[in-house]
N, C-alpha and C. Protein backbone atom coordinates (compact mmCIF):
# COMPACT_ATOMS: atom_id res chain seq x y z
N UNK A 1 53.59 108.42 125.50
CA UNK A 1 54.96 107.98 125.37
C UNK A 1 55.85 109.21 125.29
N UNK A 2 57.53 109.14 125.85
CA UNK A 2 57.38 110.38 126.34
C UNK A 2 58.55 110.58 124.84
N UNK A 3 59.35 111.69 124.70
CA UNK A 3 60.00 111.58 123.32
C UNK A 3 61.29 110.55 123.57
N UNK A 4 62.17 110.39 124.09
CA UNK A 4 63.22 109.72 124.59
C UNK A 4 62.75 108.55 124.45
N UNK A 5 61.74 107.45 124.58
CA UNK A 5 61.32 106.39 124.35
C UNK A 5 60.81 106.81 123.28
N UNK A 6 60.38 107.16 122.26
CA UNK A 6 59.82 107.19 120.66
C UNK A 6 61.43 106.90 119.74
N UNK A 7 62.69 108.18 120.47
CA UNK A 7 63.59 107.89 120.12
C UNK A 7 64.62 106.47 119.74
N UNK A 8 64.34 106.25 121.19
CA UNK A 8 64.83 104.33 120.73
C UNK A 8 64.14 103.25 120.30
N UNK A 9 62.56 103.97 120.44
CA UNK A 9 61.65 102.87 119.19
C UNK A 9 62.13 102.89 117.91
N UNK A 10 62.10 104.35 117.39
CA UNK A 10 62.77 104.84 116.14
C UNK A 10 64.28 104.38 115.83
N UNK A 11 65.14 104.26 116.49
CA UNK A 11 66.71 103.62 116.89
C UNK A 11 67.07 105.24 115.57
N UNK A 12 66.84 105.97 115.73
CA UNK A 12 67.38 107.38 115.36
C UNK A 12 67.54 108.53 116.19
N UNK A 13 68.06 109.54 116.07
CA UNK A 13 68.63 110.25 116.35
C UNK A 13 67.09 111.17 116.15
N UNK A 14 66.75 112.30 117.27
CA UNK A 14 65.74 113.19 117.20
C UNK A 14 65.59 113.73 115.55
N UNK A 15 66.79 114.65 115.56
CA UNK A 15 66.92 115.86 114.44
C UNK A 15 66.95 114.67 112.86
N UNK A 16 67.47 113.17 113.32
CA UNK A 16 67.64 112.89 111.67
C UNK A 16 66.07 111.43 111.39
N UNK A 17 65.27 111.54 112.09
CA UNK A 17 64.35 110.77 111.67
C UNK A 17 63.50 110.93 110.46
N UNK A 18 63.46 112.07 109.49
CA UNK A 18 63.44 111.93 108.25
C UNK A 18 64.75 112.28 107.38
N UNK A 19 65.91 111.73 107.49
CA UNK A 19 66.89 112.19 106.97
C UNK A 19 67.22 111.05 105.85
N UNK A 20 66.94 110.02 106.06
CA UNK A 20 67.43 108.76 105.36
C UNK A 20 66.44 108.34 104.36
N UNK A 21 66.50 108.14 103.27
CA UNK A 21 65.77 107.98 102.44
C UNK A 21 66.50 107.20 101.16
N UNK A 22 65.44 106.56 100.18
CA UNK A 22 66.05 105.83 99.44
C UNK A 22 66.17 106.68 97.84
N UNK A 23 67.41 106.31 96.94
CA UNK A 23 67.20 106.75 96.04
C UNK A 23 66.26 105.90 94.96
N UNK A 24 65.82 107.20 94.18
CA UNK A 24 65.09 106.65 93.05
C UNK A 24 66.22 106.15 91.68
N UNK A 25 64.97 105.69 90.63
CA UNK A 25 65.96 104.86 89.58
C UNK A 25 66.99 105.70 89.09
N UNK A 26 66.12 106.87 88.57
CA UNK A 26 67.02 108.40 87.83
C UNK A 26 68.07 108.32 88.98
N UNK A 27 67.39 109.32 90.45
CA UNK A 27 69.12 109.41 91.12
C UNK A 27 70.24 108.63 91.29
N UNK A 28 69.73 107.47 90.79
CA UNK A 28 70.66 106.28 90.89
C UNK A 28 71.43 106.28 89.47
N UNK A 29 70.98 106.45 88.55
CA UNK A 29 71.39 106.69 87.57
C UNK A 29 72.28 107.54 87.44
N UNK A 30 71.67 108.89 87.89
CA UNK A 30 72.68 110.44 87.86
C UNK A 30 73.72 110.13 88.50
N UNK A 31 73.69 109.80 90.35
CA UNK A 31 75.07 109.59 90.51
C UNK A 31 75.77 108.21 89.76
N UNK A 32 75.62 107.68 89.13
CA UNK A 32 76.57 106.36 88.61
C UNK A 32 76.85 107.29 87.44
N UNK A 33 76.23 108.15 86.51
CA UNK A 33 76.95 109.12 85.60
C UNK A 33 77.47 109.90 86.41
N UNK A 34 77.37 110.58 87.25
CA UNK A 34 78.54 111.27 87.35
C UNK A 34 79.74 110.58 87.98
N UNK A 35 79.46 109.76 89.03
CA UNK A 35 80.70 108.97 89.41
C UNK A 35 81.69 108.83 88.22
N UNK A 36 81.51 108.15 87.21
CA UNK A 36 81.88 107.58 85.87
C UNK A 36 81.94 109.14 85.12
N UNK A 37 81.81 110.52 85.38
CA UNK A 37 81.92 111.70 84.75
C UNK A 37 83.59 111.88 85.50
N UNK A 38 83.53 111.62 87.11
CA UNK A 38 84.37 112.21 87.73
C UNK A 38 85.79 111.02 87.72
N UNK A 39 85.71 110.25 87.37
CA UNK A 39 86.75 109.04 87.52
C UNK A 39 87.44 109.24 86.10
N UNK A 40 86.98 109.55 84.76
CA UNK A 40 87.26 109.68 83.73
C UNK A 40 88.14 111.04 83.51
N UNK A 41 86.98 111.93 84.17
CA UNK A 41 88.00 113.34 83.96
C UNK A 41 89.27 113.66 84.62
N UNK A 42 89.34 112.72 86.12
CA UNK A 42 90.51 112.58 86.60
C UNK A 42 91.20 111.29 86.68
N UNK A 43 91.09 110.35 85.75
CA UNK A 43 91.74 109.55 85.79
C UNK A 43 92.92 109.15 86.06
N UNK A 44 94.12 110.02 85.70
CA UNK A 44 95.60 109.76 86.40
C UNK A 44 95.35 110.21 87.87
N UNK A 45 94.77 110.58 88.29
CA UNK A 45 94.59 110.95 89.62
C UNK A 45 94.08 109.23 90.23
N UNK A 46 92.98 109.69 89.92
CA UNK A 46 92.54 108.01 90.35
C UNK A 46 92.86 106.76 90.19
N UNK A 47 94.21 106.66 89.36
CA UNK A 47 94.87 105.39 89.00
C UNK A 47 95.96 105.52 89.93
N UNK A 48 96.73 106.38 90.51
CA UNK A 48 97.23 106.39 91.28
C UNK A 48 97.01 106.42 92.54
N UNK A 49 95.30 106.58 93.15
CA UNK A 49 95.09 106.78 94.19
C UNK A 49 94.76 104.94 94.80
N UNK A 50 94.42 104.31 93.61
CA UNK A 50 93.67 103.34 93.50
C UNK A 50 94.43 102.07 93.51
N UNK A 51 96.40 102.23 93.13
CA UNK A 51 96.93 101.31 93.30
C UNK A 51 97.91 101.70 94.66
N UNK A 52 98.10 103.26 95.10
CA UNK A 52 98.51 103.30 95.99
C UNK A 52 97.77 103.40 97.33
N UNK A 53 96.36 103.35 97.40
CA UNK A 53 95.93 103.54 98.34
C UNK A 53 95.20 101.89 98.89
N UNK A 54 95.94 100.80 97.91
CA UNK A 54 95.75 99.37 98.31
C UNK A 54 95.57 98.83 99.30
N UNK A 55 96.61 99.15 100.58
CA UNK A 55 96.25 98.77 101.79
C UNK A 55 95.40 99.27 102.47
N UNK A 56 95.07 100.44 102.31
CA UNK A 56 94.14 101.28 102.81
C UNK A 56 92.84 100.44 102.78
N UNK A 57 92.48 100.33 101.32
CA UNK A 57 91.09 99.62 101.01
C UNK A 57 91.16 98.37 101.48
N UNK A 58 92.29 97.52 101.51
CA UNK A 58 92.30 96.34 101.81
C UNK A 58 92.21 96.00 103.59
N UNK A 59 92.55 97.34 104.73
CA UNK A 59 91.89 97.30 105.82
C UNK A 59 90.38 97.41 105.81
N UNK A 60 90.12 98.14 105.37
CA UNK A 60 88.50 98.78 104.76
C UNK A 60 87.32 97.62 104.33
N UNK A 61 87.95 96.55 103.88
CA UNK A 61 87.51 95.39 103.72
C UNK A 61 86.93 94.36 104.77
N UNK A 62 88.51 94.15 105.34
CA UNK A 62 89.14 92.89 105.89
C UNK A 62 88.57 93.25 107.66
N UNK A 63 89.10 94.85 107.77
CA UNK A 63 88.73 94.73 109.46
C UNK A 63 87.86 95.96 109.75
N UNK A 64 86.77 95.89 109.42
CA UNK A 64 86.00 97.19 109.00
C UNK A 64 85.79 97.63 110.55
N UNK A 65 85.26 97.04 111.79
CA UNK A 65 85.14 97.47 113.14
C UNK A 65 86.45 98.20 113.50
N UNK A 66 87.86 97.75 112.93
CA UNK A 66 88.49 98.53 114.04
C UNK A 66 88.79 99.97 113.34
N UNK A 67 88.19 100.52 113.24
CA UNK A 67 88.52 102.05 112.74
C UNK A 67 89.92 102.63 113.11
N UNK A 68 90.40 102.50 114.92
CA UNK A 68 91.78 103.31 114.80
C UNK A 68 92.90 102.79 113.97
N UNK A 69 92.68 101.45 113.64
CA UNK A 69 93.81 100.61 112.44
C UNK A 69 93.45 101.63 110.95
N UNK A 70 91.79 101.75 110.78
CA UNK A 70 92.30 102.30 109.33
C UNK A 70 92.41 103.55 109.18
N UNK A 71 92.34 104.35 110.38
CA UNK A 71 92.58 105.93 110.45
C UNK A 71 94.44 106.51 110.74
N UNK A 72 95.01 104.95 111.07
CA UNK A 72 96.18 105.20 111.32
C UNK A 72 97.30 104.92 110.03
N UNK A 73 96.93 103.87 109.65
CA UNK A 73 97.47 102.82 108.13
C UNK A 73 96.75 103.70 107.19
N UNK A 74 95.66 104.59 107.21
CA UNK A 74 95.23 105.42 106.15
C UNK A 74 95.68 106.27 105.76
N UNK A 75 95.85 107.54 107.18
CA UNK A 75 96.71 108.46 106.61
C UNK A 75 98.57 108.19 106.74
N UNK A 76 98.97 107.12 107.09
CA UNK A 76 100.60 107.17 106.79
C UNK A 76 100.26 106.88 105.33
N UNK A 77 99.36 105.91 104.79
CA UNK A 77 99.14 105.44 103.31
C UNK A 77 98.79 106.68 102.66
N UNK A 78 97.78 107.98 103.04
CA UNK A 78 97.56 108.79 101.89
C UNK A 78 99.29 109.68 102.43
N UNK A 79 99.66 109.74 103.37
CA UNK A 79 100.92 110.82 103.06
C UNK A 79 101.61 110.42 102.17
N UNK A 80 101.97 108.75 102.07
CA UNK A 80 103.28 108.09 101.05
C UNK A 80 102.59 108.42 99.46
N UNK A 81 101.09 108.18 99.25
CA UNK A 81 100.71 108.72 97.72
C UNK A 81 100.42 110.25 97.60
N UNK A 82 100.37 110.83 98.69
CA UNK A 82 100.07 112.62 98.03
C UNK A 82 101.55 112.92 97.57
N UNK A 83 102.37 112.64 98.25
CA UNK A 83 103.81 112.79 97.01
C UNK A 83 103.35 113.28 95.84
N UNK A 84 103.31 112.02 95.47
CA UNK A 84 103.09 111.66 93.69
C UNK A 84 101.72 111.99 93.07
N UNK A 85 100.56 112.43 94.20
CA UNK A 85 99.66 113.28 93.63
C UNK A 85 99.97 114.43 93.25
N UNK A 86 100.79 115.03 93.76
CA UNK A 86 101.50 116.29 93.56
C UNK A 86 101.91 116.47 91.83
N UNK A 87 102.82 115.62 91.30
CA UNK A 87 103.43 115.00 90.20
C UNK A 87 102.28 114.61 89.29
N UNK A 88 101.70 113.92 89.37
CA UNK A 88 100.32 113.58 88.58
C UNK A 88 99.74 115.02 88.10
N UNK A 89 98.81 115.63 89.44
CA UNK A 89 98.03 116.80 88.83
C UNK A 89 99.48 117.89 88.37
N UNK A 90 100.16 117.79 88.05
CA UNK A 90 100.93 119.03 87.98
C UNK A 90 101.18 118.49 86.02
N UNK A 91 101.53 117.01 86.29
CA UNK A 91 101.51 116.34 84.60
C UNK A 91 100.59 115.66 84.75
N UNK A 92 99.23 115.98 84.10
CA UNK A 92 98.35 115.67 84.06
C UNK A 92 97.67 114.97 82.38
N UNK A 93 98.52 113.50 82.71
CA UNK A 93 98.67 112.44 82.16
C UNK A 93 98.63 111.35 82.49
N UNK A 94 98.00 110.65 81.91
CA UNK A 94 97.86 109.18 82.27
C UNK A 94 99.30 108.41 82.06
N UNK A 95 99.83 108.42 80.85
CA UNK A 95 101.50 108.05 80.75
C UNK A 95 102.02 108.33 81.95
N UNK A 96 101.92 109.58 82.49
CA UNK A 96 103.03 110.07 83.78
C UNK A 96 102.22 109.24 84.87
N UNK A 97 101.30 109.15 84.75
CA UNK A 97 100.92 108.37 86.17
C UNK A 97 101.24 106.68 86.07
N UNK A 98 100.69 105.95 85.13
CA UNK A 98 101.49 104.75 84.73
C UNK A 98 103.42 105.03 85.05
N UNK A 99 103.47 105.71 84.54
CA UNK A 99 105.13 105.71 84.93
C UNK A 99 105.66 106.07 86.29
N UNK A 100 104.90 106.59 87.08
CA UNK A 100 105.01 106.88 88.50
C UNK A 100 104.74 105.11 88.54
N UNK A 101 103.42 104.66 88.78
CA UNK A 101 103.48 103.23 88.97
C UNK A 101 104.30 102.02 88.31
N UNK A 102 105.37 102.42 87.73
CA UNK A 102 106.09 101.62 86.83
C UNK A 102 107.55 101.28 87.63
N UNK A 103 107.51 102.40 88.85
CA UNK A 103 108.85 102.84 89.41
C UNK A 103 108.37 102.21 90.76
N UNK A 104 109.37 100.76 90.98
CA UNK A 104 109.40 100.06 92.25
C UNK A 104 109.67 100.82 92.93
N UNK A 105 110.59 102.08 93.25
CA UNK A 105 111.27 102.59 94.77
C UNK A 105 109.41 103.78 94.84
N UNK A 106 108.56 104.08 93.86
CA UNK A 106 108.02 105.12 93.97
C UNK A 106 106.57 103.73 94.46
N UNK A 107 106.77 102.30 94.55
CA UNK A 107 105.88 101.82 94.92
C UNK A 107 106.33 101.33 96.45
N UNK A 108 107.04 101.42 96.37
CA UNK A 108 107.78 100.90 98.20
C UNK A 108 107.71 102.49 99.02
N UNK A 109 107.71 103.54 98.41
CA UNK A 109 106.98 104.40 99.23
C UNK A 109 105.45 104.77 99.46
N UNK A 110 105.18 104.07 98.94
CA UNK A 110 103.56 104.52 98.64
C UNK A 110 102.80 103.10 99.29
N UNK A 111 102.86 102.16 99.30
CA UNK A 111 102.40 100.97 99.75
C UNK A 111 103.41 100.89 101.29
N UNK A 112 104.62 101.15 101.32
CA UNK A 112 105.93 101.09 102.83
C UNK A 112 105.23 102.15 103.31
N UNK A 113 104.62 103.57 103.10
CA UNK A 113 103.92 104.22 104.39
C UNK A 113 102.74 103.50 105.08
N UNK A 114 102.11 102.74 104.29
CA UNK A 114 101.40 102.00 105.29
C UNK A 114 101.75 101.10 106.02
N UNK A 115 103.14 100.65 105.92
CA UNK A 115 103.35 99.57 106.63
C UNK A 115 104.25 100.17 107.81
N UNK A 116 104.12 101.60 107.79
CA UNK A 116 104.77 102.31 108.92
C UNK A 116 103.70 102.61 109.86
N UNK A 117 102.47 103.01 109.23
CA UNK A 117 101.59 103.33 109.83
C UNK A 117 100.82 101.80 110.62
N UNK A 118 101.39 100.87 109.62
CA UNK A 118 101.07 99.66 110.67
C UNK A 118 102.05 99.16 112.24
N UNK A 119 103.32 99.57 111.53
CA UNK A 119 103.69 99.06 113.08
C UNK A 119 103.91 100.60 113.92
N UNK A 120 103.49 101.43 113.41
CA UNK A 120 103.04 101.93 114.80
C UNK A 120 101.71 102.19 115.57
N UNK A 121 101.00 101.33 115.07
CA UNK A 121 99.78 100.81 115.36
C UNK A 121 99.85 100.04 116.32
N UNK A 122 100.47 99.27 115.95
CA UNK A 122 101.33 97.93 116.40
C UNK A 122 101.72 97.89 117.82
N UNK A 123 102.97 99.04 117.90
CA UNK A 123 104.01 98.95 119.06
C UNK A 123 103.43 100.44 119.94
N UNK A 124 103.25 101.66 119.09
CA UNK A 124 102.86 102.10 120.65
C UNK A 124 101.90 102.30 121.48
N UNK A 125 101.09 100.66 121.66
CA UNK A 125 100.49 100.93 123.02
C UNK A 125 101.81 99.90 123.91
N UNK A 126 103.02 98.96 123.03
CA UNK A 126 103.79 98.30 123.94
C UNK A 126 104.76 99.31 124.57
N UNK A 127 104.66 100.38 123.66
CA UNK A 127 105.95 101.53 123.77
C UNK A 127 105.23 102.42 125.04
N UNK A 128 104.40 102.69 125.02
CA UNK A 128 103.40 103.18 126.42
C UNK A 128 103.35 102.24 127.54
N UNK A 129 102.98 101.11 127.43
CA UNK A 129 103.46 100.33 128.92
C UNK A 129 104.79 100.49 129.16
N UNK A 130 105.64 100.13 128.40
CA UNK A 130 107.11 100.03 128.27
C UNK A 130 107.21 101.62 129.53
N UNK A 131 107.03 102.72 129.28
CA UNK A 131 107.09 103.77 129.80
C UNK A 131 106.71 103.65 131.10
N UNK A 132 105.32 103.49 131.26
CA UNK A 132 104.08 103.41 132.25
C UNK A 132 104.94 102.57 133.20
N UNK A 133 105.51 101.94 132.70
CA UNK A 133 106.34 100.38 133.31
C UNK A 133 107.40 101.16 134.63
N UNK A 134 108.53 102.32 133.60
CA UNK A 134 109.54 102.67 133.92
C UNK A 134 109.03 103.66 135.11
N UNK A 135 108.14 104.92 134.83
CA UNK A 135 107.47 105.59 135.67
C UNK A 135 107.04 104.69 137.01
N UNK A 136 106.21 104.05 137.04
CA UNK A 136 105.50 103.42 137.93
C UNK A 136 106.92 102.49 138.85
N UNK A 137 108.15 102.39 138.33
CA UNK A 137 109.28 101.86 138.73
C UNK A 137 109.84 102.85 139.43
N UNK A 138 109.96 104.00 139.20
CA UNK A 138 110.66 105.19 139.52
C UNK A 138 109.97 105.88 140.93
N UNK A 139 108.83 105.78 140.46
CA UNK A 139 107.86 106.13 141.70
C UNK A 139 108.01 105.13 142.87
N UNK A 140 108.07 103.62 142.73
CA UNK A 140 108.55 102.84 143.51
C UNK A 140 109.68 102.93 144.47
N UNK A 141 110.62 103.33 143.44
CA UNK A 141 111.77 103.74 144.06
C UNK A 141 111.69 104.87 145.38
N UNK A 142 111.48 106.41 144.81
CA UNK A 142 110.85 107.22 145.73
C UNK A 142 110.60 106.66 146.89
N UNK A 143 108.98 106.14 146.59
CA UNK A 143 108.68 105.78 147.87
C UNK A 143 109.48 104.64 149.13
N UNK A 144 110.00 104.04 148.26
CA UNK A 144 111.38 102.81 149.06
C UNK A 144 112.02 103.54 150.12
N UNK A 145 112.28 104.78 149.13
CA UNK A 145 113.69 105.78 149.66
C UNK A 145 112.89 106.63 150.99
N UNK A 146 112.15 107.08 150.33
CA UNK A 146 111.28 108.08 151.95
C UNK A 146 110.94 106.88 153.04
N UNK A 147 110.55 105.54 152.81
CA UNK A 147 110.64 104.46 153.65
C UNK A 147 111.84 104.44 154.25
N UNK A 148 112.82 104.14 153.54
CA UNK A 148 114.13 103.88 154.61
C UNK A 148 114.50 105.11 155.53
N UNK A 149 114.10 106.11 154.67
CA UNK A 149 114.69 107.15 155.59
C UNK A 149 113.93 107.38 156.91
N UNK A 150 112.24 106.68 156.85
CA UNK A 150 111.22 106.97 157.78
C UNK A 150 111.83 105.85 158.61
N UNK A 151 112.25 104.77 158.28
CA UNK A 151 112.86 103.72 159.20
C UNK A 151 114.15 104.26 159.99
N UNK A 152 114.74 105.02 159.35
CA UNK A 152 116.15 105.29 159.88
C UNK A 152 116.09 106.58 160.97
N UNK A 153 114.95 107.31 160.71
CA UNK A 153 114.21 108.40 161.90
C UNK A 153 113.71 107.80 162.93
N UNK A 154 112.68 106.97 162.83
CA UNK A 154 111.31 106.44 163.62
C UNK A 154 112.02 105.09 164.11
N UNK A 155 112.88 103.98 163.58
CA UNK A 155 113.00 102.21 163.88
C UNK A 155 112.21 101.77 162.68
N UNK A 156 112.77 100.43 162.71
CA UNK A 156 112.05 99.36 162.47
C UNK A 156 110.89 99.35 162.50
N UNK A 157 110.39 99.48 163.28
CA UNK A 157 109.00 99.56 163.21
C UNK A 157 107.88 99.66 162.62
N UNK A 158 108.13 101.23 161.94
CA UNK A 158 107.58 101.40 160.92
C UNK A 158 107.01 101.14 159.84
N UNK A 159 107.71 99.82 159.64
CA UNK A 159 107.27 99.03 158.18
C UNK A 159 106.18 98.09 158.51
N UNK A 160 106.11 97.93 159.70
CA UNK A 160 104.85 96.93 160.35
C UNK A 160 105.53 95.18 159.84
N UNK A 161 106.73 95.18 159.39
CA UNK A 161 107.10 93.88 160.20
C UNK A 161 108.27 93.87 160.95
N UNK A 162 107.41 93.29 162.47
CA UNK A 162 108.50 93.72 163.65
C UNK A 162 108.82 92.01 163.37
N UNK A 163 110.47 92.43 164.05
CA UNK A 163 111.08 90.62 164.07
C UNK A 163 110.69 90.13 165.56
């Protein structure tokens, strides 16, 4: 069997056919302590990442295949909360971060960048035909124009319908 067929018996990749492996009880353990080490020690960080990065997770959920939706709605969503990450780690307080989330205009930017990043998700592939549309019109034109003028050199003729 030659390697290229072992490959898609395996449904892996050459270089990663021992790469995947399961954890044991301990490593399972260790990372859930440290997860729970690292969420604690940055907690105003993560309370703000966690109510502003809502839509984010909530594509992440809901439409997990289409990736360019959550790579687009993701980062307009992390630009509208790194703001106020800024503000957080600088007052590095849980009060200050509750109070960042306490402030409607500081939640309509932080939840409203994703909804920028949604409609332009949205509109420009209509905003690209829209174009494609005008181009491909323009070029029409052109060619109309070198037509008439080939008619107005050569006859009628030219166009191949004779009357």
């Amino acid at each position: 069997m030659s390697r290229i067929s072992k490959v898609r018996n395996n449904n892996q990749a050459p270089g990663l056919q021992g790469a995947y492996f399961k954890l044991t009880l301990l490593q399972k353990i260790m990372l859930a302590f440290g997860v729970l080490i690292a969420i604690f020690t940055t907690l105003p960080v993560m309370v703000v990442l966690l109510i502003g990065l809502l839509p984010t997770f909530t594509i992440m959920v809901t439409d997990r295949k289409n990736t360019n939706k959550l790579i687009i709605v993701g980062c307009f969503n992390l630009a509208g909360v790194f703001i106020y990450l800024f503000h957080v780690i600088n007052n590095f307080t849980v009060r200050d971060a509750f109070f960042i989330l306490s402030d409607i205009f500081n939640l309509i930017i932080m939840l409203g960048s994703a909804g920028l990043g949604l409609i332009v998700y949205l509109e420009v592939p209509n905003l690209f035909i829209y174009i494609s549309r005008i181009a491909a019109e323009k070029r029409l034109k052109t060619i109309d124009a070198s037509l008439q003028k080939l008619a107005e050199d050569w006859g009628e003729g030219i166009y191949g319908n004779t009357k």
